[in-house]
Protein backbone atom coordinates (compact mmCIF):
# COMPACT_ATOMS: atom_id res chain seq x y z
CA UNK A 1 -10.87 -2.56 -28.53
CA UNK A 2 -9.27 -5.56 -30.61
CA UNK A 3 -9.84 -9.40 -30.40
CA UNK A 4 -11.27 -11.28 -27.39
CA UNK A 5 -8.84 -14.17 -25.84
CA UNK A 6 -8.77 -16.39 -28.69
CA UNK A 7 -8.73 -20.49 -27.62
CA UNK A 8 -5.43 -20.95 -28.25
CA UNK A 9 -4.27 -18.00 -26.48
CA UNK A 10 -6.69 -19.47 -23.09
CA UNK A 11 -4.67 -22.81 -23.63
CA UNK A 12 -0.75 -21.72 -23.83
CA UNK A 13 -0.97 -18.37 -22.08
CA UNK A 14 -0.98 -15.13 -23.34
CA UNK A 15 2.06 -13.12 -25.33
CA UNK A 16 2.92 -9.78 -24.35
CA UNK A 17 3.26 -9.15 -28.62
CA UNK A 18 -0.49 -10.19 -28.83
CA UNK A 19 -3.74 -7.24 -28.62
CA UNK A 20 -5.15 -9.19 -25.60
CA UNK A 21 -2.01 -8.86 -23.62
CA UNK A 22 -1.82 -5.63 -24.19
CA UNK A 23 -5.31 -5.14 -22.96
CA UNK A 24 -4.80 -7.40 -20.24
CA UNK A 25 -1.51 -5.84 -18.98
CA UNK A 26 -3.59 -2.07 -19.76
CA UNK A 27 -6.59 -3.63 -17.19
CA UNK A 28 -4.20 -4.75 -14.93
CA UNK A 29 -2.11 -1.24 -14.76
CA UNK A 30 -5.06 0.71 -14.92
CA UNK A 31 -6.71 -1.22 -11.68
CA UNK A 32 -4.12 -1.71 -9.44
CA UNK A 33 -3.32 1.97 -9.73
CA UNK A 34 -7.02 3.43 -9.15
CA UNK A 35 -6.08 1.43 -5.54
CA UNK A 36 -2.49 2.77 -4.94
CA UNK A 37 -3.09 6.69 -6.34
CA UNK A 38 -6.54 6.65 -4.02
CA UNK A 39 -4.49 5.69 -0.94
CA UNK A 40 -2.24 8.87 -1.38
CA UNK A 41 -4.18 11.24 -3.21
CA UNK A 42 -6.92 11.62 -0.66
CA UNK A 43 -4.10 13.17 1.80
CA UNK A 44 -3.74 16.26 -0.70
CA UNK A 45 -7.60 16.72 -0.03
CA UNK A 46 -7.47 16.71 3.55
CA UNK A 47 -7.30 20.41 4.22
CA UNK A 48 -10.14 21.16 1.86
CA UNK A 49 -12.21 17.99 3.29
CA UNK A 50 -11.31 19.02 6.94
CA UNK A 51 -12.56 23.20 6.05
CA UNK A 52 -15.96 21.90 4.26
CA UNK A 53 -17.17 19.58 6.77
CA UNK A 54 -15.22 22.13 9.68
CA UNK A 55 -13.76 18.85 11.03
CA UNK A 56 -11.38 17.89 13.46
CA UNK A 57 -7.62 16.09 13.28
CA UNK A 58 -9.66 12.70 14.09
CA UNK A 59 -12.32 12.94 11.52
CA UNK A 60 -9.49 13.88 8.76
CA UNK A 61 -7.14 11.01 10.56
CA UNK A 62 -10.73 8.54 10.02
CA UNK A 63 -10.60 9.38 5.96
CA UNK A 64 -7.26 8.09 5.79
CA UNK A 65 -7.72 5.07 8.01
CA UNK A 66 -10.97 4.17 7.26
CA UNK A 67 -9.78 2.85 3.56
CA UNK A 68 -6.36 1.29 5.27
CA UNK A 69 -8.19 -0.64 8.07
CA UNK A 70 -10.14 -2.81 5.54
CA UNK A 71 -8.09 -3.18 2.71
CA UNK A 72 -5.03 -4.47 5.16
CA UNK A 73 -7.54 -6.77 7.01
CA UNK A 74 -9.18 -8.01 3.83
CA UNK A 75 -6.53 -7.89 1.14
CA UNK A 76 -4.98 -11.91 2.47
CA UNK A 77 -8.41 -13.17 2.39
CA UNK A 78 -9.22 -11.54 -0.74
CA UNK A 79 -5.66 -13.44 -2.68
CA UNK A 80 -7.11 -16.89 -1.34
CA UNK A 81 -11.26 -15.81 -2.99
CA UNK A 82 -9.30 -15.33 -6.35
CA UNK A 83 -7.26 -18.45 -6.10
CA UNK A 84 -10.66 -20.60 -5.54
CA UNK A 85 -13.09 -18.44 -7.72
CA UNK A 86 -11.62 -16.95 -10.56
CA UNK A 87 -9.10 -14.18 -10.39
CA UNK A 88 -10.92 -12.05 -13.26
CA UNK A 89 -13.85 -12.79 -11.67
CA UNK A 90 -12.94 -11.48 -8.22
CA UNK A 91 -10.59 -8.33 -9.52
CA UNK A 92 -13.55 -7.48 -11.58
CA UNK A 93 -15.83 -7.41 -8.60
CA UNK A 94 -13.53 -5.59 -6.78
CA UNK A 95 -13.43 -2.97 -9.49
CA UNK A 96 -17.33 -2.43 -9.52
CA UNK A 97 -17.11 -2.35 -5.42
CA UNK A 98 -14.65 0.37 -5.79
CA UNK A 99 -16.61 2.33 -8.17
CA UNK A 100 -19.81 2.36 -6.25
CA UNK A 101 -18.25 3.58 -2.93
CA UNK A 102 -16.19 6.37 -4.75
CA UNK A 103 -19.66 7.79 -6.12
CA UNK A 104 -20.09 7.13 -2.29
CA UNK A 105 -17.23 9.23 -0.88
CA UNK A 106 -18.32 11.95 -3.60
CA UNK A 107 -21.49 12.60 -2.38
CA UNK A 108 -20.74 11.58 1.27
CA UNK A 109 -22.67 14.91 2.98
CA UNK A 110 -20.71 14.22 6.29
CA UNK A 111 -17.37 13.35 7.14
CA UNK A 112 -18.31 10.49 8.91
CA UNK A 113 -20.42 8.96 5.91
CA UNK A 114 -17.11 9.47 4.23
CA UNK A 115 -15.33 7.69 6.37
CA UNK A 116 -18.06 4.72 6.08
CA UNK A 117 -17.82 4.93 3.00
CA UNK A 118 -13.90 5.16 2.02
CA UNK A 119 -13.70 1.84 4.62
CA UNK A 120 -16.34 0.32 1.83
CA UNK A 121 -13.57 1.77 -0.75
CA UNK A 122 -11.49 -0.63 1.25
CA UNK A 123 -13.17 -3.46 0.55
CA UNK A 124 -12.83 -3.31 -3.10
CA UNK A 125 -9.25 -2.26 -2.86
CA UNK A 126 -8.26 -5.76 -1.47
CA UNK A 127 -10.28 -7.83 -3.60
CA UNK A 128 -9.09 -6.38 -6.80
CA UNK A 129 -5.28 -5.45 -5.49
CA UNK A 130 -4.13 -9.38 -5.27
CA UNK A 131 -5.64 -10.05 -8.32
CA UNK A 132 -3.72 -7.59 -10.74
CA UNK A 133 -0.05 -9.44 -10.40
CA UNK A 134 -1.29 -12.82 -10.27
CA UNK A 135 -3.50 -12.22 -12.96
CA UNK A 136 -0.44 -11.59 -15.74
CA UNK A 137 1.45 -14.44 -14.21
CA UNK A 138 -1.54 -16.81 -14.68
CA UNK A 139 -2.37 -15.14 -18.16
CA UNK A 140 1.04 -15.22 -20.15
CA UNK A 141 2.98 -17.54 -21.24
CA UNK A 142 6.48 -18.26 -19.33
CA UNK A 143 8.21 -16.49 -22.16
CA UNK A 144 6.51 -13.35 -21.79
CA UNK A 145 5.36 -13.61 -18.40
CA UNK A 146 8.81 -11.78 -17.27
CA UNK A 147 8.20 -8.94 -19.95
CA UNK A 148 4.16 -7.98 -18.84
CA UNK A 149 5.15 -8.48 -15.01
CA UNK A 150 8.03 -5.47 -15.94
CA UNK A 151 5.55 -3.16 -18.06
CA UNK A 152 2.62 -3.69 -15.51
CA UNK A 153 5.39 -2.56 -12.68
CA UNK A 154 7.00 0.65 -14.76
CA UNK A 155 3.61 1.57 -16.08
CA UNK A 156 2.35 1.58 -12.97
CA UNK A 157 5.06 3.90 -11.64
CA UNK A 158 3.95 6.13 -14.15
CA UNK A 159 0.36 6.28 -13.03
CA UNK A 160 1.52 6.90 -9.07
CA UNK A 161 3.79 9.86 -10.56
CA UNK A 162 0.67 11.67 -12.39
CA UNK A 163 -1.85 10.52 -9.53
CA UNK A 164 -1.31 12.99 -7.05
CA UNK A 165 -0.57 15.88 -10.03
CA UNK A 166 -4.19 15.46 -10.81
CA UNK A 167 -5.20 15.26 -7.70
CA UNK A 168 -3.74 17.78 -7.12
CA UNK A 169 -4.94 19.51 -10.01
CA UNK A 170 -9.27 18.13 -9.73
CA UNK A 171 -8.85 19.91 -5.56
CA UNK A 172 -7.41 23.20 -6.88
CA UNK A 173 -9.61 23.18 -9.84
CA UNK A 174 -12.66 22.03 -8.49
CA UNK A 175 -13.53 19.94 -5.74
CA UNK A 176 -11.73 17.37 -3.34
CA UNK A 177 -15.35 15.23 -4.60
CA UNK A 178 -13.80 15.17 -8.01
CA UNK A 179 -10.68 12.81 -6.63
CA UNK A 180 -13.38 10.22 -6.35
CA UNK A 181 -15.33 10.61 -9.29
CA UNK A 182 -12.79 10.71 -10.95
CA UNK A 183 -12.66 6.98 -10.23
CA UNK A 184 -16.27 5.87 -12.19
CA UNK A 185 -15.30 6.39 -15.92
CA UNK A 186 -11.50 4.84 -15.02
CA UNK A 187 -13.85 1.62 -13.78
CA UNK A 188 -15.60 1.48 -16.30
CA UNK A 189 -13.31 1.18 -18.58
CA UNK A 190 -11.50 -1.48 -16.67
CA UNK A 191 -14.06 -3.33 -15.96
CA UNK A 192 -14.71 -3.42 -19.92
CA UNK A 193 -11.26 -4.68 -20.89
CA UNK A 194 -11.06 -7.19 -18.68
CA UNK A 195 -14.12 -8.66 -19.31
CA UNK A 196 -13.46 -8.55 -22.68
CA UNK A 197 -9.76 -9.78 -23.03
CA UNK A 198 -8.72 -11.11 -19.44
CA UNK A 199 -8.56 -14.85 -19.49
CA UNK A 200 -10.20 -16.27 -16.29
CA UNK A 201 -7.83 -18.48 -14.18
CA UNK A 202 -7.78 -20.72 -10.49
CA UNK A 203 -5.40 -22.31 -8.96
CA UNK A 204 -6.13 -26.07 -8.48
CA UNK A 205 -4.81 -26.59 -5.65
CA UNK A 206 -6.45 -23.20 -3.58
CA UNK A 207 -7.37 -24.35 -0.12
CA UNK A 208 -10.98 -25.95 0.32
CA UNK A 209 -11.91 -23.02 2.66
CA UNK A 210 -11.31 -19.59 3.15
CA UNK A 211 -10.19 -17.74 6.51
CA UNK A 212 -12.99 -15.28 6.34
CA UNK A 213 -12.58 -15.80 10.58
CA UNK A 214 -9.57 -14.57 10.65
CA UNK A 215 -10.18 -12.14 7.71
CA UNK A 216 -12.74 -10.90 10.45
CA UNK A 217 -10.87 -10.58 13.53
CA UNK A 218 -7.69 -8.80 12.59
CA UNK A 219 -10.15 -6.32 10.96
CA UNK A 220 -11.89 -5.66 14.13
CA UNK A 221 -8.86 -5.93 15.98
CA UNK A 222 -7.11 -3.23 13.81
CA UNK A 223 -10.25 -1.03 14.08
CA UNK A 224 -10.81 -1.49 18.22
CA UNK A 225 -7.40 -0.85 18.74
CA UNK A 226 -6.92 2.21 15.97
CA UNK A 227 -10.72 3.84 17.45
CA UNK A 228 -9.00 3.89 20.74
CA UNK A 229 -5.69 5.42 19.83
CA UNK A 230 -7.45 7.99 18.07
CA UNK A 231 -9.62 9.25 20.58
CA UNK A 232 -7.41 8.31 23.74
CA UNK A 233 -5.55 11.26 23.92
CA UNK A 234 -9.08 14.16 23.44
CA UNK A 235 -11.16 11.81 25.18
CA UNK A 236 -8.87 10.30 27.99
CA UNK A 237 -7.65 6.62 28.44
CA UNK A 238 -9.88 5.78 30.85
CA UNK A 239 -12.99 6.51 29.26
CA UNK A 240 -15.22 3.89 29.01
CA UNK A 241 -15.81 3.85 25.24
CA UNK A 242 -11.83 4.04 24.77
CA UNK A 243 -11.47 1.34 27.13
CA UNK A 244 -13.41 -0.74 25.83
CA UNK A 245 -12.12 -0.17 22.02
CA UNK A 246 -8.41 -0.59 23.16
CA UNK A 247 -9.32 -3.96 25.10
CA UNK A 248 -11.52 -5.16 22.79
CA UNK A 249 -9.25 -4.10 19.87
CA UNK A 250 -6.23 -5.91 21.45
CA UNK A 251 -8.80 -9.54 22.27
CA UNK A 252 -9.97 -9.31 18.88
CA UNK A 253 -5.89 -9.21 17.71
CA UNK A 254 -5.23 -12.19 20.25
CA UNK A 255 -7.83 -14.28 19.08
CA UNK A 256 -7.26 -13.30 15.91
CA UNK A 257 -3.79 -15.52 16.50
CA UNK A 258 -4.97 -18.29 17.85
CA UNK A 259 -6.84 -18.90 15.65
CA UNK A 260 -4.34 -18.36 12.69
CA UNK A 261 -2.47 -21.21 15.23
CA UNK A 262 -5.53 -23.76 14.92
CA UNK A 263 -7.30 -23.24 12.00
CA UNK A 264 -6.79 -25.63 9.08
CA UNK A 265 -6.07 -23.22 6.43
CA UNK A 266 -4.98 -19.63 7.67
CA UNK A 267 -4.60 -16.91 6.19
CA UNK A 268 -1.31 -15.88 7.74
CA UNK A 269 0.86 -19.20 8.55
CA UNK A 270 2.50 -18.19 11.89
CA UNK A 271 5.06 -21.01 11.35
CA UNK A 272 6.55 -18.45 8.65
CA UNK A 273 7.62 -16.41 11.31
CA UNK A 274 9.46 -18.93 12.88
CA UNK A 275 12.52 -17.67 10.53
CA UNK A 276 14.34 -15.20 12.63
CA UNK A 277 15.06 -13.41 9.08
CA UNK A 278 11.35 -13.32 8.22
CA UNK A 279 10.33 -12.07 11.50
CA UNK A 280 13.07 -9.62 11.42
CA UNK A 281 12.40 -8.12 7.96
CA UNK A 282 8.82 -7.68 8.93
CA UNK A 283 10.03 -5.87 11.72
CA UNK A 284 11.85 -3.31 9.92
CA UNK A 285 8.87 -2.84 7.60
CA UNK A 286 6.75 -2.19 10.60
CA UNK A 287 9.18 0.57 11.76
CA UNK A 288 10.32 2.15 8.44
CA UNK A 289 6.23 2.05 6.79
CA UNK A 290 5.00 3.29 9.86
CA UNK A 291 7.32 6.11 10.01
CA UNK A 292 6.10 6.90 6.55
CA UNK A 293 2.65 6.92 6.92
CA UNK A 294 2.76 8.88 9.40
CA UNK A 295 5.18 11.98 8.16
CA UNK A 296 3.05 11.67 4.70
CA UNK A 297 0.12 11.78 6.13
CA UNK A 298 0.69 14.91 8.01
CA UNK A 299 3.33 16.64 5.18
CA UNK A 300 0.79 18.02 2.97
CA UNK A 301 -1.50 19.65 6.20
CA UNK A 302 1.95 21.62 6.80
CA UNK A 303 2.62 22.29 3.00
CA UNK A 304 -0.73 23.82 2.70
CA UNK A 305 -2.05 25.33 6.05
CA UNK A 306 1.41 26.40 7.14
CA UNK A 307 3.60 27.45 3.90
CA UNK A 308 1.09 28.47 1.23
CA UNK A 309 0.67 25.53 -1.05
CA UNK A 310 -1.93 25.32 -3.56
CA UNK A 311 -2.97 21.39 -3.50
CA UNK A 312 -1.85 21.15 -6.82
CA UNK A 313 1.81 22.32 -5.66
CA UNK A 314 1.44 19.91 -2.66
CA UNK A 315 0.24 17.31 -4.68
CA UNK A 316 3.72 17.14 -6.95
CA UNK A 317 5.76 17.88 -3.71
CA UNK A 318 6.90 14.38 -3.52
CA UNK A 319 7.13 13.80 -7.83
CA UNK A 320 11.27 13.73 -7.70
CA UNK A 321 10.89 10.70 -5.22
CA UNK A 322 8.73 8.51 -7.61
CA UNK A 323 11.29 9.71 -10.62
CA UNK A 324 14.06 8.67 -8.09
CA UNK A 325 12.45 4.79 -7.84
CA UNK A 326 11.65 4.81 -11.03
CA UNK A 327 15.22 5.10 -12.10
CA UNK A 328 17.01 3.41 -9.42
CA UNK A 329 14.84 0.33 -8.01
CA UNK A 330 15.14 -1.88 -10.43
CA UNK A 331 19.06 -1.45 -10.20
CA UNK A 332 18.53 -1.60 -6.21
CA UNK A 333 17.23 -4.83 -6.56
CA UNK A 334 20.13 -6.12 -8.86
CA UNK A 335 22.71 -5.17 -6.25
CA UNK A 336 20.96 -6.50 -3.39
CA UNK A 337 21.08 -9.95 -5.83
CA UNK A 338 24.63 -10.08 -5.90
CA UNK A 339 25.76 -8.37 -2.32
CA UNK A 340 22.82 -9.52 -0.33
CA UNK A 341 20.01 -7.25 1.32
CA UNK A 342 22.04 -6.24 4.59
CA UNK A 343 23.61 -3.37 3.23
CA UNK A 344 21.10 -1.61 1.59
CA UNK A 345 18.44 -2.52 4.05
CA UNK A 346 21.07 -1.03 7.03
CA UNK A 347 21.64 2.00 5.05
CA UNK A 348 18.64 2.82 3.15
CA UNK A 349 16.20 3.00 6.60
CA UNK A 350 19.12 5.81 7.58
CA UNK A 351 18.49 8.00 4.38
CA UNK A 352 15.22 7.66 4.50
CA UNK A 353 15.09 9.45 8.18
CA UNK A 354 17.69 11.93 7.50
CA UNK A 355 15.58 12.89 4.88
CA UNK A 356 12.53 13.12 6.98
CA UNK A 357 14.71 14.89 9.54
CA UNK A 358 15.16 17.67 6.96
CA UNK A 359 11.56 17.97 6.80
CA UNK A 360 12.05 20.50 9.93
CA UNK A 361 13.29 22.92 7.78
CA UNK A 362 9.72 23.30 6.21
CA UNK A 363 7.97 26.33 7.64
CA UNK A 364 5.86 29.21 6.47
CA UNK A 365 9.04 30.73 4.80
CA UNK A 366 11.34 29.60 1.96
CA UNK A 367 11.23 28.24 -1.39
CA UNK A 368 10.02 24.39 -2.30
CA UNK A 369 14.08 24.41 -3.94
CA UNK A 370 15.55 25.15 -0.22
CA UNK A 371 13.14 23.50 1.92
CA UNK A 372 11.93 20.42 0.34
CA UNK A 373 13.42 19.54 -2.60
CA UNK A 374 16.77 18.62 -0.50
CA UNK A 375 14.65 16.44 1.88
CA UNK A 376 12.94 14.85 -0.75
CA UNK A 377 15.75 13.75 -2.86
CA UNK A 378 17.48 12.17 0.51
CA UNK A 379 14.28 10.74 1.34
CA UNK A 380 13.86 9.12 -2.19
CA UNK A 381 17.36 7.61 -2.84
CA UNK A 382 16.82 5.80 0.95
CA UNK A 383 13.47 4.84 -0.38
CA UNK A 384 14.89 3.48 -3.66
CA UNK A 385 17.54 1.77 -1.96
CA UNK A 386 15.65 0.15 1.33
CA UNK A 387 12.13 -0.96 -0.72
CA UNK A 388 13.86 -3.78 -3.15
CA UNK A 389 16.27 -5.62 -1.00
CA UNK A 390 13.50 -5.26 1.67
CA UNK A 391 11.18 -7.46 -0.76
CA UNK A 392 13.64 -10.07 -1.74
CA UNK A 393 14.62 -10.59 1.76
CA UNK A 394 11.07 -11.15 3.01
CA UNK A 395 11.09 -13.56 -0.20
CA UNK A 396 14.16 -15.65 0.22
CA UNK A 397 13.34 -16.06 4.43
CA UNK A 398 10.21 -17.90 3.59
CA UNK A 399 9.88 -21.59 1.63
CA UNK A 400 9.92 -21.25 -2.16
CA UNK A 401 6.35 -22.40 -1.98
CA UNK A 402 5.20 -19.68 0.29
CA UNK A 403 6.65 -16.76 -1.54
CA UNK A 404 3.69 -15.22 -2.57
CA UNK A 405 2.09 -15.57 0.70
CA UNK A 406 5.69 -14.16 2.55
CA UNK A 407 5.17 -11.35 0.30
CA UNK A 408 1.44 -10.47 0.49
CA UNK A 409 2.40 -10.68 4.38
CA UNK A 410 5.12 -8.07 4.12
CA UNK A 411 3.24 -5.77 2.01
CA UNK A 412 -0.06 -6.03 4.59
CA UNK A 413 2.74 -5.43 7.71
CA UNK A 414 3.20 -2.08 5.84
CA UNK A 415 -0.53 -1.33 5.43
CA UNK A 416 -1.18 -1.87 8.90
CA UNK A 417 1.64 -0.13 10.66
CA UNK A 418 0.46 3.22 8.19
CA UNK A 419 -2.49 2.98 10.21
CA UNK A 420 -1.04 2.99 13.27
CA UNK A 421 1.43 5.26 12.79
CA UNK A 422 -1.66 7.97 11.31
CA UNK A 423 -3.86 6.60 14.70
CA UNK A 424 -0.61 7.18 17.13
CA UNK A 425 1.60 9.79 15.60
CA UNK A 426 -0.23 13.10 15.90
CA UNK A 427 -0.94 12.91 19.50
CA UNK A 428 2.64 11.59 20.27
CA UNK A 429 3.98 15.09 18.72
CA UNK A 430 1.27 17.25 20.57
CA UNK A 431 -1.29 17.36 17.85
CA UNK A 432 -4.84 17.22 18.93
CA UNK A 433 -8.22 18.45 17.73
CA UNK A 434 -8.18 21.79 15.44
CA UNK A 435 -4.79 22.34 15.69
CA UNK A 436 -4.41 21.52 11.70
CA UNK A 437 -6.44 24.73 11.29
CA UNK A 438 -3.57 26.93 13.50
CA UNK A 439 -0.83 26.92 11.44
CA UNK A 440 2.12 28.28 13.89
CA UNK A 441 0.98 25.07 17.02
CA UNK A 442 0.74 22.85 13.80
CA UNK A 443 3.92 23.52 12.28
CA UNK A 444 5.62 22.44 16.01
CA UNK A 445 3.90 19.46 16.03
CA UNK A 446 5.01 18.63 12.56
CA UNK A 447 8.70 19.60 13.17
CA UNK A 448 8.46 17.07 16.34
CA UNK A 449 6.53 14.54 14.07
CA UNK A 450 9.23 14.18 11.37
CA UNK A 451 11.90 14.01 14.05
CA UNK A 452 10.36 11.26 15.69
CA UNK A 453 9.38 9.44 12.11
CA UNK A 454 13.66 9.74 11.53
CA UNK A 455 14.56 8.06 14.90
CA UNK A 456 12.02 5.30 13.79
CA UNK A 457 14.20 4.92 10.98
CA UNK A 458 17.29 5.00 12.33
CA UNK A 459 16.26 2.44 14.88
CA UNK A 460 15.01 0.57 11.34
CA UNK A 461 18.13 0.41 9.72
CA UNK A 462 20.28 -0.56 12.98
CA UNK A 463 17.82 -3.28 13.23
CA UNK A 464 18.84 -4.49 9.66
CA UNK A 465 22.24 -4.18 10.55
CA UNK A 466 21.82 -6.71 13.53
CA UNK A 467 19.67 -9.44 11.95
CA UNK A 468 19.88 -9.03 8.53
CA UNK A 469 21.89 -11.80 6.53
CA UNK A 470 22.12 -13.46 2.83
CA UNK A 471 20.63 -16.76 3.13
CA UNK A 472 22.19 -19.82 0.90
CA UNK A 473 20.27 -20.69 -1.81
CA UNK A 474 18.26 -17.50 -2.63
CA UNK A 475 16.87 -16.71 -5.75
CA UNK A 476 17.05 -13.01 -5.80
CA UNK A 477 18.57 -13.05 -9.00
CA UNK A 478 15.90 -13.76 -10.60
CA UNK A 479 14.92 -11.19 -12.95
CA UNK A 480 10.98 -10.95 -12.55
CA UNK A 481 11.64 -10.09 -9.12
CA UNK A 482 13.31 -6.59 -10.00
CA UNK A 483 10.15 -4.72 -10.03
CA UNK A 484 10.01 -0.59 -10.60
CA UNK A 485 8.56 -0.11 -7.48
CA UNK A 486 7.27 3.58 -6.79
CA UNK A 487 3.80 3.41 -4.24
CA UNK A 488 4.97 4.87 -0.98
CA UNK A 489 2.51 2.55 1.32
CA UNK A 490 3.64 -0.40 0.84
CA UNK A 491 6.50 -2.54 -0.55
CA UNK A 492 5.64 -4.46 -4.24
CA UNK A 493 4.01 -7.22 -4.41
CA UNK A 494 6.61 -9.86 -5.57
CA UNK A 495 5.90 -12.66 -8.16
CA UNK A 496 6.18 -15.92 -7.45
CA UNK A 497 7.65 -18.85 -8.43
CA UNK A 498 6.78 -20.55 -11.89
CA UNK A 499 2.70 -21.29 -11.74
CA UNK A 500 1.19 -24.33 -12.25
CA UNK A 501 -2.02 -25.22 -14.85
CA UNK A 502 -5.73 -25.00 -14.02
CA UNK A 503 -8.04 -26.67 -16.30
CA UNK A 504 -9.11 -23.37 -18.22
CA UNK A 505 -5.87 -22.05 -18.88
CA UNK A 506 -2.67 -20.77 -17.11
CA UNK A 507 -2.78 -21.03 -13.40
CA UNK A 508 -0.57 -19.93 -10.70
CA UNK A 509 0.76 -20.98 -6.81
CA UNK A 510 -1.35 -18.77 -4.25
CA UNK A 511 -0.44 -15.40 -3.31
């Protein structure tokens, strides 16, 4: 497996030339990607998860959720364990956690163990999903800190453009249990190189205590208030168990800000949002994520319960918009450098809901080439155009010295309105209980779905267009920040600003 992190290599940083940052980039790649492909794959399995365990919309909305609702109310807590611990330490443990609850989900005999158990999946997605980026700017030396940051973010593209092929391909072939085992030998081998060739790292200046109260609350919050959208609409509003999950929920959120407003050393700085721009871009990713978590959640139920798809075919549905942000983000993020973010961020939102619009045309007849390969090329160049101006906006609105915190922020505001969007969306376009398994009342509710998912961009981009501006002084430009972005969840996870030293080696400023 090559050399071990030599002393010298621990003491000036890594080189991207050198066999342990290879292996260190190959770790980092290979982790963060077991998080990202897991968060989309599982959505090819829901039809064959939903006919084994003869379950309802809500249990096969839970499987989704149920991973989103921890690792969006853990992942800021989990940055600030790996600033104060040990990054390798915490990614690594986040790895193993991962591991042991996809053997979980795998053998899960109900649907709601698997739900329990892909919210433990959760869990180890945030605490090794922080680490992976500020891991390789800790690690490598300025000089080839630029280089490893650009491999880690096209090789990583890569793995989301096979992940849902072999999804895909392990449901068709075998089992949907085989998506998560899948996961152990991939682990394994992670955990291996990292441990072996991953230089440990801190940052000095980490805050003496973590927010695990407000870690807490926004996790309840997000799971009282999600429990009670679910079930609200088969259940009704007023009964008591939704009533009190929807109150609860909410109390939990409210608390959950004051004491972000008190406490010595939050987790989310409200004073960020003080910037109108900030606030704003946030905003739009709230409208434009939500929209599509929603229409992706629910895309491949009506690719394979109402026009024939294998899960395989669903599964590489989507492949031309990965190829289309593989090729054209980085150069989205150039332009958005020298023009500023309004434009793109105006028009992208707009391109990105006509193509969802088109999604109507998807029924039980037609060809992939007439239905949705014209929808999904529309959708991807909005995606390719919105996601990288989006980033460096959220960047430049914050204080250079909270730019990895602005951006962990804006990538959790994605997380978190997916979840709501999944929790609200189906019952909003007359969805309900088994109407997944009854293709022609599914197929309505899908058609009124996507429409809905378009206006939400629409409203997106004209928000863009209102509050959107280039601030003086931004540093866009820089070229680390012009990631190949291609997860559909969330928007990248940005770099940040030149890090300072720890006393065993590189360090870096706090996510």
């Amino acid at each position: 497996m090559g050399s071990a992190v030599t002393a010298s290599e621990a003491e000036s940083g890594l080189t991207f030339s050198s066999a342990s940052g290879r292996w260190t980039v190959a770790a980092m790649v290979l982790g963060s990607a077991m998080a990202s492909i897991d968060a989309t794959v599982v959505g090819i399995a829901l039809p064959a998860i939903g006919r084994e365990f003869n379950a309802g919309l809500a249990a096969l909305q839970w499987v989704v959720i149920g991973y989103t609702l921890t690792l969006a109310g853990l992942l800021l807590v989990a940055g600030a364990l790996g600033d104060r611990y040990g990054r390798r330490r915490v990614f690594v443990a986040g790895v193993v956690w991962f591991a042991v609850a996809s053997l979980l989900c795998a053998v899960a005999p109900t649907a709601g163990m698997l739900v329990a158990m892909r919210a433990l999946q959760g869990v180890g997605a945030a605490l090794l999903t922080p680490g992976s980026l500020a891991i390789l700017q800790a690690a490598f030396a300025p000089a080839d800190r630029s280089r490893a940051i650009g491999a880690w973010s096209g090789l990583g593209g890569v793995a989301t453009a096979i992940g849902p092929f072999v999804g895909g391909w392990l449901v068709a072939a075998g089992s949907w249990r085989l998506i998560f085992l899948i996961n152990l030998p991939l682990a394994a081998l992670v955990v291996a190189m990292a441990l072996r060739h991953v230089p440990e790292s801190r940052d000095r200046n980490a805050a003496p205590r973590i927010d695990i109260t407000g870690g807490t609350l926004v996790t309840l919050g997000l799971v009282g208030l999600t429990y009670g959208l679910i079930q609200g609409p088969g259940t009704g509003w007023t009964h008591p168990a939704v009533l009190t999950s929807v109150v609860g929920g909410t109390a939990a959120l409210a608390g959950f800000l004051a004491w972000e407003h008190r406490a010595a050393t939050p987790m989310l700085p409200l004073r960020l949002f003080r910037s109108v721009q900030f606030s704003a871009t946030n905003a739009i990713t709230f409208i434009v994520y939500g929209a599509l978590g929603g229409a992706l959640f629910l895309l491949p139920i009506q690719l394979q319960q109402v026009s024939g798809y294998t899960p395989l075919q669903s599964g590489i549905a989507l492949l031309p918009v990965t190829i289309i942000m593989l090729l054209l983000s980085a150069h989205s993020g150039a332009l958005a450098a020298r023009i500023g973010p309004r434009v793109q961020m105006s028009v992208g939102p707009v391109l990105v809901g006509a193509g969802l619009a088109l999604l109507v045309r998807v029924g039980p007849d037609g060809t992939y080439a007439t239905q949705v390969l014209p929808a999904v090329i529309v959708f991807g160049l909005g995606l390719a155009t919105t996601v990288a101006p989006l980033t460096s906006a959220a960047l430049n609105a914050a204080p250079a010295h909270q730019a990895g915190i602005a951006s962990a922020v804006n990538n959790d505001v994605a997380r978190a309105a997916a979840l709501i969007a999944v929790a609200v969306l189906p019952a909003a376009a007359g969805i309900t209980g088994g109407d997944w398994q009854q293709p022609a009342r599914f197929s309505t509710g899908f058609h009124t779905a996507v429409l809905i998912c378009a206006a939400l961009c629409l409203a997106g981009g004209l928000l863009a267009a209102l509050t959107i501006r280039r601030l003086p002084g931004t540093v866009a430009a820089t070229p680390t920040r012009h990631l190949v972005h291609c997860a559909l969840d969330t928007p990248p996870a940005a770099p940040v600003s030149p890090p300072s030293t720890t006393g065993r080696g590189p360090g870096s400023l706090r996510r």
